[in-house]
C-alpha atoms as a PDB file:
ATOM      1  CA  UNK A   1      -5.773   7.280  13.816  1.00  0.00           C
ATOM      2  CA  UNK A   2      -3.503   4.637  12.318  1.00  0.00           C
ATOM      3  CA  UNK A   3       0.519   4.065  12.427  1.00  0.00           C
ATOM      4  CA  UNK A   4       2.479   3.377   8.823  1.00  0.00           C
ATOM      5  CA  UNK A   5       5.316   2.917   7.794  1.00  0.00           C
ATOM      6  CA  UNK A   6       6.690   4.036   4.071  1.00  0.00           C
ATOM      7  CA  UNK A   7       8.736   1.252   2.777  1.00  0.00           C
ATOM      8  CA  UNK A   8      10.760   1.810  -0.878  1.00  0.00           C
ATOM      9  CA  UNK A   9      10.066  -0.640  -3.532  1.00  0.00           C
ATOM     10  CA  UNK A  10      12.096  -1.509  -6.438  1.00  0.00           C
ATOM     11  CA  UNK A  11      11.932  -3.236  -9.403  1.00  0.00           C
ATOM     12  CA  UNK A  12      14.281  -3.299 -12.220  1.00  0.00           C
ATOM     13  CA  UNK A  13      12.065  -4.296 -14.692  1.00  0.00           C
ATOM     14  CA  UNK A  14      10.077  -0.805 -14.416  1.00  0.00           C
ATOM     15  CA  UNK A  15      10.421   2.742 -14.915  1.00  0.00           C
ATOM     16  CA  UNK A  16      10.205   4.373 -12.421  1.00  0.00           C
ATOM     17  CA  UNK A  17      12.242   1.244 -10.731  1.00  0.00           C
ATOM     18  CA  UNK A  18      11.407   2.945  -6.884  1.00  0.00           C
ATOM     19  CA  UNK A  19       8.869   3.868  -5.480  1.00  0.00           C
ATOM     20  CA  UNK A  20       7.570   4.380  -1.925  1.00  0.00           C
ATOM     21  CA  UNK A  21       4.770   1.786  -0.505  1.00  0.00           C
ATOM     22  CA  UNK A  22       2.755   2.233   2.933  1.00  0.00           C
ATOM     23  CA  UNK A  23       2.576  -0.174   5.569  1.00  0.00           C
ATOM     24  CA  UNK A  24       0.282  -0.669   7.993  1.00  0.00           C
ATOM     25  CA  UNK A  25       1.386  -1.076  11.422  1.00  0.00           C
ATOM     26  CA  UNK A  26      -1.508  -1.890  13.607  1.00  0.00           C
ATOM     27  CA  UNK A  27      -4.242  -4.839  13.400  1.00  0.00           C
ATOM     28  CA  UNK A  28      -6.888  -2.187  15.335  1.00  0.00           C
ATOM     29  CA  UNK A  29      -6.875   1.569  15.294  1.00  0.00           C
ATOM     30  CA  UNK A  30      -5.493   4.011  17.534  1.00  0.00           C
ATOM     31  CA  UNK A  31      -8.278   5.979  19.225  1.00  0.00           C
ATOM     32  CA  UNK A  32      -7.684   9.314  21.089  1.00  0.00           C
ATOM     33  CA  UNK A  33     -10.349  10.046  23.336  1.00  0.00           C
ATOM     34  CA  UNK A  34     -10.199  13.297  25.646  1.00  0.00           C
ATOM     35  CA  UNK A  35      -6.953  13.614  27.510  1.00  0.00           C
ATOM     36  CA  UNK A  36      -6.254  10.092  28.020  1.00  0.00           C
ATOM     37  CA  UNK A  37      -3.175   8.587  26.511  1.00  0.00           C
ATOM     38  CA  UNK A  38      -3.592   6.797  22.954  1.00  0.00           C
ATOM     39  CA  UNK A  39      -4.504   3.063  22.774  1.00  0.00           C
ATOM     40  CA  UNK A  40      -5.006   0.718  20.218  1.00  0.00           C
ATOM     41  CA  UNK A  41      -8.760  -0.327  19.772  1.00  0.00           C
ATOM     42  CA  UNK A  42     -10.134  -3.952  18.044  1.00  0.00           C
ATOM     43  CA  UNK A  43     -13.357  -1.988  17.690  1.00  0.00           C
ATOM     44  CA  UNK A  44     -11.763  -1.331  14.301  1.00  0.00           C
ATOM     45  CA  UNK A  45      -9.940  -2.501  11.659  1.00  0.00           C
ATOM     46  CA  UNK A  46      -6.899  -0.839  10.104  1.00  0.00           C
ATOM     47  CA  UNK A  47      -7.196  -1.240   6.769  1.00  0.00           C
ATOM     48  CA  UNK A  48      -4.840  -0.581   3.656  1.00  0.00           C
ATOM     49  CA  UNK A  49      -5.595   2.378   0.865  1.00  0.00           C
ATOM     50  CA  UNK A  50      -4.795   1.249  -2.764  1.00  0.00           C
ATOM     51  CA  UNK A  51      -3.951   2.972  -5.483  1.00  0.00           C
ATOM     52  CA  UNK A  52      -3.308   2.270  -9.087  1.00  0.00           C
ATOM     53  CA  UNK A  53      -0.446   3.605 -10.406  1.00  0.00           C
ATOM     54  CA  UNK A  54       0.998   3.225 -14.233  1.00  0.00           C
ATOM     55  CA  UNK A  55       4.208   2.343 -14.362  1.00  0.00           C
ATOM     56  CA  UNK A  56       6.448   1.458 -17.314  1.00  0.00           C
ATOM     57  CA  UNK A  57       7.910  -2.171 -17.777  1.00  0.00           C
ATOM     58  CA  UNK A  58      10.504  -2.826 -19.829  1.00  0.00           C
ATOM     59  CA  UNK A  59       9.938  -6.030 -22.139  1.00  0.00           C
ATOM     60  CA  UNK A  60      12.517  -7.643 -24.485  1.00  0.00           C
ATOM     61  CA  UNK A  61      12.014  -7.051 -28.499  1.00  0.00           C
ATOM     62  CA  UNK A  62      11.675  -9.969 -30.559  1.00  0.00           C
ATOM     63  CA  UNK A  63      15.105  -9.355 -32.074  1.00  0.00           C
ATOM     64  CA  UNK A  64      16.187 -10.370 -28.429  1.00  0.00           C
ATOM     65  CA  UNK A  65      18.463  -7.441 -28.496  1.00  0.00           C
ATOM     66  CA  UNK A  66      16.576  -4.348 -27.619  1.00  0.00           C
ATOM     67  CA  UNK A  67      13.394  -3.377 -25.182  1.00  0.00           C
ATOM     68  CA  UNK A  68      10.255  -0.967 -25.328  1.00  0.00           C
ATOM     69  CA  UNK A  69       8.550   0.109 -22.695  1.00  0.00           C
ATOM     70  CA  UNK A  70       5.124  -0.869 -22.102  1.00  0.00           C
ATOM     71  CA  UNK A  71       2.268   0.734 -19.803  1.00  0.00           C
ATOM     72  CA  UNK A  72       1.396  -1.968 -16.781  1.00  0.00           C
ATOM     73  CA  UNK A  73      -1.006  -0.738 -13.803  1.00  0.00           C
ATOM     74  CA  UNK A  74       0.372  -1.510 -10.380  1.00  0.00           C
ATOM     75  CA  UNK A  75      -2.114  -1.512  -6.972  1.00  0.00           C
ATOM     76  CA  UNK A  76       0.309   0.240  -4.478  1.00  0.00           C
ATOM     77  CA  UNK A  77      -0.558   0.685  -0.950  1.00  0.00           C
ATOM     78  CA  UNK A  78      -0.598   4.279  -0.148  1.00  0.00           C
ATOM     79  CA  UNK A  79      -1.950   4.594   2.987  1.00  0.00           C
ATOM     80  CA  UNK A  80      -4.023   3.188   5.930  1.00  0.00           C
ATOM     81  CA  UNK A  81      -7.663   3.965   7.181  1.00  0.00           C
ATOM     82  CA  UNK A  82     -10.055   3.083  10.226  1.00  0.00           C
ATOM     83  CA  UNK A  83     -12.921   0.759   9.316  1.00  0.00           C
ATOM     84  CA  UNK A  84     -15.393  -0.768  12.021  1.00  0.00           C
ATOM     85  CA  UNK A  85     -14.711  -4.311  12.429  1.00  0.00           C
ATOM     86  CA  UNK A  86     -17.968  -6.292  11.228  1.00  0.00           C
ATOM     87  CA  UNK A  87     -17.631 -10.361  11.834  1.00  0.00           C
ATOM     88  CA  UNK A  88     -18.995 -12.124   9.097  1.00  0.00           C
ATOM     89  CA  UNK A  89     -22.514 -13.925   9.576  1.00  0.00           C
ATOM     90  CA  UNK A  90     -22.354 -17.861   9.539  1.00  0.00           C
END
């Protein structure tokens, strides 16, 4: 199990201009085992989710007057995950 947050984003520059973002809260995972109480574990990693997501940006014309909208892909966290913690060899 793993504890997020949902923050909103924004930025002007894109359609849409808000959107919502995870965060994760924990370092280590919560583990609920039996009828003990939750605890946080360093067993495992939390880990973020990404997603890519199209959004529209809105770029000035050349005649410096009007924009267009062009396609730009965005990695947005959308959630969190468990992974077991593996140290790296030296």
């Amino acid at each position: 199990m793993y504890k997020i947050i949902m923050r909103l984003r924004t930025n002007k520059d894109h359609f849409p201009s808000t959107y919502a973002e995870a965060q994760c809260l924990c370092s280590g995972c919560i583990l609920v085992q039996g009828n003990n109480p939750p605890t946080e574990s360093h067993d495992y990693v939390s880990v973020p989710i990404r997603q890519s997501r199209v959004f529209l940006r809105r770029e000035l014309c050349s005649d410096g007057e009007q924009y267009h909208l062009k396609p730009v892909t965005v990695d947005v966290v959308v959630g969190c995950t468990c992974a077991r913690y593996r140290p790296r060899a030296s």
